[in-house]
C-alpha atoms as a PDB file:
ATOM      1  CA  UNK A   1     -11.297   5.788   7.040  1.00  0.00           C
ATOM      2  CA  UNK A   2     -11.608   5.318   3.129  1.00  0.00           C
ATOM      3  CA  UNK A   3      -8.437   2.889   1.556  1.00  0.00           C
ATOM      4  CA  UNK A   4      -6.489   4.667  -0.684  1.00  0.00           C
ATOM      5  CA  UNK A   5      -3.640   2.469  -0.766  1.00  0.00           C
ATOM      6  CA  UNK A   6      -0.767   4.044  -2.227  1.00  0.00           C
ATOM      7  CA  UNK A   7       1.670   1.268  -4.156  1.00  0.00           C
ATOM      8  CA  UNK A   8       5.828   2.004  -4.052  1.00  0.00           C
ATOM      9  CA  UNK A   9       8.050  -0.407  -5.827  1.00  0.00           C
ATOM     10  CA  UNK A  10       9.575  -2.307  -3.546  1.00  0.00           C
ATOM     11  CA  UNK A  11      13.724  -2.070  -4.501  1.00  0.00           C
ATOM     12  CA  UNK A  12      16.527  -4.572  -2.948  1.00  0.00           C
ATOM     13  CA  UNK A  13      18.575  -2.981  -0.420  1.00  0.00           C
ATOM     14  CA  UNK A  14      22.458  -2.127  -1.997  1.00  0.00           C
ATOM     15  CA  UNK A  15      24.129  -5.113  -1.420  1.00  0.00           C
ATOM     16  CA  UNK A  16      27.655  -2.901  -0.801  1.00  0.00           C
ATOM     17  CA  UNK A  17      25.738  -0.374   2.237  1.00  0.00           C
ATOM     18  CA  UNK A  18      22.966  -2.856   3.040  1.00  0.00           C
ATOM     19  CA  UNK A  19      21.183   0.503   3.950  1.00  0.00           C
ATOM     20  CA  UNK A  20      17.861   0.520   3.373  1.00  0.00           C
ATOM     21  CA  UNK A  21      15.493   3.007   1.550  1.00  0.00           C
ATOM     22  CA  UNK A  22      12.303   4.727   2.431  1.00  0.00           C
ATOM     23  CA  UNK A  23      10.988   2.392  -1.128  1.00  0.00           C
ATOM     24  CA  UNK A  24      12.076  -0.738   1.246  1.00  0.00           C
ATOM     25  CA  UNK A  25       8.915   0.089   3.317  1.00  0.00           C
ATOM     26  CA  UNK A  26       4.856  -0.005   2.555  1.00  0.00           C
ATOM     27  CA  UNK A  27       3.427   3.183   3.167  1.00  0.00           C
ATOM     28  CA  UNK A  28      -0.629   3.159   4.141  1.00  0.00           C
ATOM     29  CA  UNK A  29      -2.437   6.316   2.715  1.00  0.00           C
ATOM     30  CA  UNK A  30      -5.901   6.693   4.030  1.00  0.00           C
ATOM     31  CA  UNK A  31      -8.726   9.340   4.234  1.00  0.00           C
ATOM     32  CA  UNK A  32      -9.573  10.507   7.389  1.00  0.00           C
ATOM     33  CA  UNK A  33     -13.114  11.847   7.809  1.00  0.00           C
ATOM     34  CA  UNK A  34     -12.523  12.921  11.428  1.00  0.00           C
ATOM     35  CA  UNK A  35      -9.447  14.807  10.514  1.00  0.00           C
ATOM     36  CA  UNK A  36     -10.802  15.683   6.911  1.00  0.00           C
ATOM     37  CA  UNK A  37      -7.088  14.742   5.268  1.00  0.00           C
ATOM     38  CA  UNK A  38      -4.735  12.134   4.205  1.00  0.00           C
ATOM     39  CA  UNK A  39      -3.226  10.026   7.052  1.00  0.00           C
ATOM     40  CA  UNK A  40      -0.062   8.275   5.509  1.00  0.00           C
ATOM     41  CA  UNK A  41       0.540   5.028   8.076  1.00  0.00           C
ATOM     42  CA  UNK A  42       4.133   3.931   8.175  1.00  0.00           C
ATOM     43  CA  UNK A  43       3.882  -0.090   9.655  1.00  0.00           C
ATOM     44  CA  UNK A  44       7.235  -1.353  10.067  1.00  0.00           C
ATOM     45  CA  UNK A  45       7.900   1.781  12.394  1.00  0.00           C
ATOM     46  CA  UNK A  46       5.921   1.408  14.939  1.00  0.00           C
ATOM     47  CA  UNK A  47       2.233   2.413  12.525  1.00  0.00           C
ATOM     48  CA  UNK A  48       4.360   6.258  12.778  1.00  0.00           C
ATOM     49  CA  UNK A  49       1.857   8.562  11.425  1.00  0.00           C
ATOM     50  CA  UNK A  50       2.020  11.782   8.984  1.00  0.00           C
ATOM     51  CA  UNK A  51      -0.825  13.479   7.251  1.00  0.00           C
ATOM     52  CA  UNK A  52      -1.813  15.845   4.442  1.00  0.00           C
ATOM     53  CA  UNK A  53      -4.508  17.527   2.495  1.00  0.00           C
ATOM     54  CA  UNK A  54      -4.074  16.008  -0.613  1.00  0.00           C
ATOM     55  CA  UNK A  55      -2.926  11.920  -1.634  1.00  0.00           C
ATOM     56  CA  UNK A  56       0.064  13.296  -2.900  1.00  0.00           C
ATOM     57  CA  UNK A  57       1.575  15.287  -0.708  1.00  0.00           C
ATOM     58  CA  UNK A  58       1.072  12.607   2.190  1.00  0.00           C
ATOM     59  CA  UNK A  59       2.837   9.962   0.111  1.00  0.00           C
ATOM     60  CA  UNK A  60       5.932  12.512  -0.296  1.00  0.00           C
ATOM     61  CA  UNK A  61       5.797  13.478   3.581  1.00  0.00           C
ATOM     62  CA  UNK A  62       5.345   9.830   3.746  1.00  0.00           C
ATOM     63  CA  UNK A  63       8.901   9.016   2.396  1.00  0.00           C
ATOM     64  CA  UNK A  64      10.509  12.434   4.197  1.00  0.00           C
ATOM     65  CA  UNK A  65       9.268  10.575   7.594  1.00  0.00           C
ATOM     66  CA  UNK A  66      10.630   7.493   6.380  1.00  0.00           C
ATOM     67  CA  UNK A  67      14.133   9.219   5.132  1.00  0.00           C
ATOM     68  CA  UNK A  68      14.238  10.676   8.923  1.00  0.00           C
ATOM     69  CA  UNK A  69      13.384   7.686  10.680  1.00  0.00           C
ATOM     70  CA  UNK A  70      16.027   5.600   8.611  1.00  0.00           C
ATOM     71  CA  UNK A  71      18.464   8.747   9.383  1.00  0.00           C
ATOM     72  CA  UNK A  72      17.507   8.476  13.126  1.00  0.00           C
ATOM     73  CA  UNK A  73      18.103   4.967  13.953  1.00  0.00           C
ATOM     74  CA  UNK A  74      21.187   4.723  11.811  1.00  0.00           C
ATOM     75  CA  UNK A  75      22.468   7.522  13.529  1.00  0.00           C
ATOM     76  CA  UNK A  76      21.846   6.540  16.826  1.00  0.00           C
ATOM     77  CA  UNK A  77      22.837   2.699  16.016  1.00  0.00           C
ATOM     78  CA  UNK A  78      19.085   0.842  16.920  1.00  0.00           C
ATOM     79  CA  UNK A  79      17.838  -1.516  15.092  1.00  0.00           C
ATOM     80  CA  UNK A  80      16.137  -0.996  11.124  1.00  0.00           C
ATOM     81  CA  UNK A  81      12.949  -2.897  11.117  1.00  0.00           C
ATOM     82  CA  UNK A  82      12.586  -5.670   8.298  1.00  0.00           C
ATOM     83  CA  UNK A  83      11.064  -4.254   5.120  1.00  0.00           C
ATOM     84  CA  UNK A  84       7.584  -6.338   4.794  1.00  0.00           C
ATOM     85  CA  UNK A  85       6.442  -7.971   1.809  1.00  0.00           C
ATOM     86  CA  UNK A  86       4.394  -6.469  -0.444  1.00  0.00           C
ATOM     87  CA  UNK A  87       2.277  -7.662  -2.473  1.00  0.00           C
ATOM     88  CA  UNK A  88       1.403  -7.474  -6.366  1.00  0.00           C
ATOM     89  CA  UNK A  89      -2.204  -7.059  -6.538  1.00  0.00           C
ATOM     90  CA  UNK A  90      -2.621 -10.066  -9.020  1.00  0.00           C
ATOM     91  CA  UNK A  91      -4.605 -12.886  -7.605  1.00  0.00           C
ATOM     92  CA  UNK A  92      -4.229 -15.832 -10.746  1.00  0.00           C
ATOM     93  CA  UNK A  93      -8.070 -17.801  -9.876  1.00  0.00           C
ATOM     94  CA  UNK A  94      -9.293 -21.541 -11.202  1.00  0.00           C
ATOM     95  CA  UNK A  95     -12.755 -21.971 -10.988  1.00  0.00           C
ATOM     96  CA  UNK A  96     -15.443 -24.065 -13.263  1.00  0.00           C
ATOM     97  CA  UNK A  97     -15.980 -22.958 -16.565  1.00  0.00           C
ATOM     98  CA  UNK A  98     -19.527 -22.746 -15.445  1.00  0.00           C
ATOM     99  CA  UNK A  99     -19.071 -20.275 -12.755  1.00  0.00           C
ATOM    100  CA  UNK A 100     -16.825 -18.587 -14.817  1.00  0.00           C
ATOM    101  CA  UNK A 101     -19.652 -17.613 -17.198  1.00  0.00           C
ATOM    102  CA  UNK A 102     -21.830 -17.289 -15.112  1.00  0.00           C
ATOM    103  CA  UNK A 103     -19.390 -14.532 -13.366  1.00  0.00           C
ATOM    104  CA  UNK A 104     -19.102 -12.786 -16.173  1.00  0.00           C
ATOM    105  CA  UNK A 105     -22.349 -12.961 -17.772  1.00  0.00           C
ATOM    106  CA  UNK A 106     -23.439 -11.087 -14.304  1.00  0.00           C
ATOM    107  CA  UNK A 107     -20.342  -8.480 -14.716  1.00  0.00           C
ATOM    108  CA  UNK A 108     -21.828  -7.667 -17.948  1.00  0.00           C
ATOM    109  CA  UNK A 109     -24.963  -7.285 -17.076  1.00  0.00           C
ATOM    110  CA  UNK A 110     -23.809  -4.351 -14.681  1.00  0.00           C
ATOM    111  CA  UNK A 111     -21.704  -3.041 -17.348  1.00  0.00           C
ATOM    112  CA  UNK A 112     -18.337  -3.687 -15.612  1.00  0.00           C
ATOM    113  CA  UNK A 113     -15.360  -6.209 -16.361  1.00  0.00           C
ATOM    114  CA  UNK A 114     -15.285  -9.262 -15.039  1.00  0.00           C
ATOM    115  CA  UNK A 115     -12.320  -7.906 -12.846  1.00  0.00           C
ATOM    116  CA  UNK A 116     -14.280  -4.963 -11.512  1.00  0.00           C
ATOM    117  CA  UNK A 117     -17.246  -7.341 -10.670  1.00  0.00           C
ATOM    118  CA  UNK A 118     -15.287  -9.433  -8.163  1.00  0.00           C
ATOM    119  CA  UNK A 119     -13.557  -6.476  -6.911  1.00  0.00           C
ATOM    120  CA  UNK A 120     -16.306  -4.874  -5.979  1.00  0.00           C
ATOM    121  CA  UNK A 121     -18.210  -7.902  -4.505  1.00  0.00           C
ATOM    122  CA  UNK A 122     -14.952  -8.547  -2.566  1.00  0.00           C
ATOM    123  CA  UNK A 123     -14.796  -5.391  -0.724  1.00  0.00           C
ATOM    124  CA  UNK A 124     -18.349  -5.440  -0.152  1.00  0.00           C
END
């Protein structure tokens, strides 16, 4: 499957209801080639799966499965699984000066930001 992570703010839970929200909870959006559509991946339940034809539409059946899920246990008083952290997608780096340039010098020379570069040579 191809990453196409799909980022939703993560929101505090309402301190009065303490319920939570389908935003409390990271949502995986991949392609499938096998199944030639999106497979939204829902972790903190259990890796519950939904799917669509476009990257859109499986991030909005995405947060109906996570609405009914919520619903579900709430209804039938189990247990809400823990929101899990998410993360920013900054990474703040120190390195030498020296590599630095060199780093970018190289980035350049592909015609890509520095950013890009590392990105790329990151996920290979």
């Amino acid at each position: 499957m191809r990453s196409g992570i799909k980022k939703t703010k993560s929101r505090k839970r309402s301190p009065t209801s303490g319920r939570p929200t389908p935003e409390d909870y990271q949502m995986v959006i991949e392609w499938s080639e096998t199944d030639h559509c999106y497979v939204t991946t829902l972790p903190a339940w259990q890796n519950a799966q939904t799917h669509a034809a476009t990257i859109g539409k499986a991030a909005q059946r995405g947060h109906e499965v996570l609405q009914l899920l919520i619903d579900s246990a709430l209804e039938a008083g189990e247990k809400i699984p823990e929101p899990q952290r998410r993360y920013s997608g900054n990474l703040r780096l120190r390195l030498p000066t020296s590599l630095h340039g060199r780093l970018a010098r190289e980035a350049e020379r592909e015609g890509v930001s520095l950013n890009q570069w590392i990105v790329g040579k990151l996920t290979g």
